[in-house]
C-alpha atoms as a PDB file:
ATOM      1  CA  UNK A   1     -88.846 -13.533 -41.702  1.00  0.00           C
ATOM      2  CA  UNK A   2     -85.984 -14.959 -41.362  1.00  0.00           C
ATOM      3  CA  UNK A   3     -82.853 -15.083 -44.258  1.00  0.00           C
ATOM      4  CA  UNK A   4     -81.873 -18.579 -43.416  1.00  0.00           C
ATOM      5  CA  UNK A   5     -85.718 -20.296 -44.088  1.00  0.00           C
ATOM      6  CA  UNK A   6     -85.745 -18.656 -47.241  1.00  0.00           C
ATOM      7  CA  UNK A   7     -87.288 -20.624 -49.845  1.00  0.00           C
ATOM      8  CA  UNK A   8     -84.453 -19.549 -52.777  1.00  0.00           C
ATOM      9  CA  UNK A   9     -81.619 -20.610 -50.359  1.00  0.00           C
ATOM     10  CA  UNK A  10     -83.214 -24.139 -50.532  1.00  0.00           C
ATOM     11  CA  UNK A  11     -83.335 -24.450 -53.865  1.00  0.00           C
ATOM     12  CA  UNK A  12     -80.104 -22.920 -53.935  1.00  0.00           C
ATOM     13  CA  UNK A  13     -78.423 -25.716 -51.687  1.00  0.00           C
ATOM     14  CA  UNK A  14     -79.780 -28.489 -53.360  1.00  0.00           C
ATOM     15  CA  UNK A  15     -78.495 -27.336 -56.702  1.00  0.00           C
ATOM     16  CA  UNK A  16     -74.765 -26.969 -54.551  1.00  0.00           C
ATOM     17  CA  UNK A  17     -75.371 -30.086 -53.597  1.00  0.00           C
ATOM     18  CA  UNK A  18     -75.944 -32.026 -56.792  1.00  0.00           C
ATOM     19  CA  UNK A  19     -72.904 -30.289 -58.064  1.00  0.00           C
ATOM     20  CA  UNK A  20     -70.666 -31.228 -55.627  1.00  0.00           C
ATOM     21  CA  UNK A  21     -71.940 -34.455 -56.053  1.00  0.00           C
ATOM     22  CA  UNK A  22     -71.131 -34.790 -59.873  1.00  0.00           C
ATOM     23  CA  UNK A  23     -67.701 -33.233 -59.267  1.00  0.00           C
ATOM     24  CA  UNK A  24     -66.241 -35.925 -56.624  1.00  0.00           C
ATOM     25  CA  UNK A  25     -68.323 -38.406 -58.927  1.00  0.00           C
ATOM     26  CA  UNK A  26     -66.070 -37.256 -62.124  1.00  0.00           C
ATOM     27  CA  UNK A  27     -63.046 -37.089 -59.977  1.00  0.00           C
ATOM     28  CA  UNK A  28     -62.927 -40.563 -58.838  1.00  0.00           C
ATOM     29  CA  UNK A  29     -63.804 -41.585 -62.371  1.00  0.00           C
ATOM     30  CA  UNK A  30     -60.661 -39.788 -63.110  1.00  0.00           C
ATOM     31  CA  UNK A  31     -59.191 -41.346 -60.414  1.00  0.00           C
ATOM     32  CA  UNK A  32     -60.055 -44.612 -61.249  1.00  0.00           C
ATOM     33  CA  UNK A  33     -58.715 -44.152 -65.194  1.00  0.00           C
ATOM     34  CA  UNK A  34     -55.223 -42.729 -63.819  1.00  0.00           C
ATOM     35  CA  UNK A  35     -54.862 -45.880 -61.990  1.00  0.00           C
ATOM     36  CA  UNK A  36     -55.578 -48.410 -64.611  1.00  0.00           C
ATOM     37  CA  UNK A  37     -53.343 -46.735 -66.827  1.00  0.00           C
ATOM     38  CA  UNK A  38     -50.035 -47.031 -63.954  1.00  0.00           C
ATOM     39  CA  UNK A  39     -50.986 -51.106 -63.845  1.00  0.00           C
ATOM     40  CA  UNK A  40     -47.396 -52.541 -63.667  1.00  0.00           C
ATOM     41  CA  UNK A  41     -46.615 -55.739 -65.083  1.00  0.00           C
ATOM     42  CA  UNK A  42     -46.156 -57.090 -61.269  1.00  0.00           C
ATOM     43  CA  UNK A  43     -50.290 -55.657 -61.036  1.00  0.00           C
ATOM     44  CA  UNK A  44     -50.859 -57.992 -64.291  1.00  0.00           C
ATOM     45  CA  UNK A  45     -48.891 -61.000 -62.790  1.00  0.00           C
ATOM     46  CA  UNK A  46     -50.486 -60.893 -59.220  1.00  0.00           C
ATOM     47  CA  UNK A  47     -53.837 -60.479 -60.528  1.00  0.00           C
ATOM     48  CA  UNK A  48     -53.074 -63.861 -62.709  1.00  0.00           C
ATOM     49  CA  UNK A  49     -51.876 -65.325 -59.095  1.00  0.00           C
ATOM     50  CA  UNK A  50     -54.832 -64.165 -57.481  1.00  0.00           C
ATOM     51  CA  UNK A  51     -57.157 -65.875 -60.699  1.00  0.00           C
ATOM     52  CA  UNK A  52     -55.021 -69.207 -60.560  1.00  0.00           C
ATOM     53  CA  UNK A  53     -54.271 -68.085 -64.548  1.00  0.00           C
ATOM     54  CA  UNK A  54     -52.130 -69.874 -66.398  1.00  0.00           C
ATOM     55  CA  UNK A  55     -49.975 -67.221 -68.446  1.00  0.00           C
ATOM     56  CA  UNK A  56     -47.447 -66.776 -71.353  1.00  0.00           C
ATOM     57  CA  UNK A  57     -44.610 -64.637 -70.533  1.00  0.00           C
ATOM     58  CA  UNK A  58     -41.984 -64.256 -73.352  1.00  0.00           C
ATOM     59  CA  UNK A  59     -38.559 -62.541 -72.016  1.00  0.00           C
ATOM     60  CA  UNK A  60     -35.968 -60.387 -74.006  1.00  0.00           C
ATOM     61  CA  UNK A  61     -33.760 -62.732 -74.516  1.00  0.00           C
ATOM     62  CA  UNK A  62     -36.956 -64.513 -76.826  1.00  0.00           C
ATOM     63  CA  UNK A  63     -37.022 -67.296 -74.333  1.00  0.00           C
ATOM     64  CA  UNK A  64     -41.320 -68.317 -73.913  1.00  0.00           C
ATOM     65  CA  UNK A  65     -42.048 -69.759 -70.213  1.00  0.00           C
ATOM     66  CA  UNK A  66     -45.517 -70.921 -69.660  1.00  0.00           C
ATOM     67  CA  UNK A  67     -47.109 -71.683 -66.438  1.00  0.00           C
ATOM     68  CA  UNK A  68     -49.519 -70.768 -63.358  1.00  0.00           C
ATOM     69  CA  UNK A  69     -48.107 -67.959 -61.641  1.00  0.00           C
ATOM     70  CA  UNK A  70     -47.961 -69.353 -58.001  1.00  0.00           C
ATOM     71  CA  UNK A  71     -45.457 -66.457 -56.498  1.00  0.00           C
ATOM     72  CA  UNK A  72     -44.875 -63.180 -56.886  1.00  0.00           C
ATOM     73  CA  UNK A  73     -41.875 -61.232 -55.555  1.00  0.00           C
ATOM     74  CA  UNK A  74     -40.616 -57.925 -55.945  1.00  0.00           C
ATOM     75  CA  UNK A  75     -38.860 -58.363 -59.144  1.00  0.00           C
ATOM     76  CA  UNK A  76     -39.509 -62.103 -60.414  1.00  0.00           C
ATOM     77  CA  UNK A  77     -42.397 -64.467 -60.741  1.00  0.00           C
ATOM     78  CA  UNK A  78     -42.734 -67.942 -60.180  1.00  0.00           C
ATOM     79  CA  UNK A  79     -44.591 -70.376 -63.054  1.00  0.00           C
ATOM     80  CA  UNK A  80     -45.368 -73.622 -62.352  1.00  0.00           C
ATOM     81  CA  UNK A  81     -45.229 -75.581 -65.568  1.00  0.00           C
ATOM     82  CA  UNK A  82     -47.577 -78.478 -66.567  1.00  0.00           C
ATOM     83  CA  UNK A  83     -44.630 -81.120 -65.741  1.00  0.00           C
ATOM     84  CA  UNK A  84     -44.769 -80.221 -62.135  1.00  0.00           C
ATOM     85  CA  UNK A  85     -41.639 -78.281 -62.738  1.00  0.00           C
ATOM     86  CA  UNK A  86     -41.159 -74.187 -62.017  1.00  0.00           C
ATOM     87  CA  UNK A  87     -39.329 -71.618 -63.486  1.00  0.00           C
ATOM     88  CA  UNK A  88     -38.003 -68.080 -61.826  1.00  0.00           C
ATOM     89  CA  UNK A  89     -38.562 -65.316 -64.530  1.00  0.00           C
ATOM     90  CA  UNK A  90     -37.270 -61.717 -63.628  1.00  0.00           C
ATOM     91  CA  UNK A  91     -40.063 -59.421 -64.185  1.00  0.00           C
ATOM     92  CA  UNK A  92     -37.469 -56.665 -66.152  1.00  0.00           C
ATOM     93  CA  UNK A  93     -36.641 -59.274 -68.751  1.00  0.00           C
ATOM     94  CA  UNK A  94     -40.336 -59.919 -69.201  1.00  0.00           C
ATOM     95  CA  UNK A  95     -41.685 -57.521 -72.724  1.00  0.00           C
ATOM     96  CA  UNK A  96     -44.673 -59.639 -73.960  1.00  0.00           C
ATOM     97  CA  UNK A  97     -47.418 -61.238 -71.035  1.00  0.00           C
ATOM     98  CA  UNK A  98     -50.319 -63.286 -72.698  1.00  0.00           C
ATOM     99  CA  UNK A  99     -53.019 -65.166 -70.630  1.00  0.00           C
ATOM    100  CA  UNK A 100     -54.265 -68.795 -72.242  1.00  0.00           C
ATOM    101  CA  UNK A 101     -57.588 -69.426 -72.045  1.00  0.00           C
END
């Protein structure tokens, strides 16, 4: 007989493979949690820019600018305000980010 058609070795593989299976399934679930938790406040503004949102960003300084985000650069963000008007804010200043409904 031969070793490799065994029926135990069978068995034996498909139990390797469901493991293997769960383990790159938890790790990208791992993955996927590490991520979410390294969102930068540029990843919050883009995906607002990306939705058309219309946001709330209040700065250090306690200055509140609200607007559609319509640009994002490497350290500011563009809001266009309701009066056709937009306003530069520099992402560092930014310490509170709301989205309006």
């Amino acid at each position: 007989m031969d070793p490799l058609q065994h029926p135990d070795l069978v068995v034996v593989g498909r139990r390797l493979r469901t493991r293997l299976d769960d383990t790159l399934d938890a790790e990208l679930a791992a993955a996927r949690a590490a991520a979410a938790r390294r969102r930068t406040l540029r990843d919050l503004f883009l995906d607002a820019d990306d939705a058309g949102r219309t946001v709330v960003a209040t700065t250090v300084d306690g200055f509140v600018h609200r607007g559609r985000v319509t640009a994002v650069g490497a350290d500011h963000v563009v809001l266009s305000r309701t009066d056709g008007r937009s306003t530069a804010v520099v992402i560092d200043l930014v310490c509170a980010l709301e989205h309006e409904a």
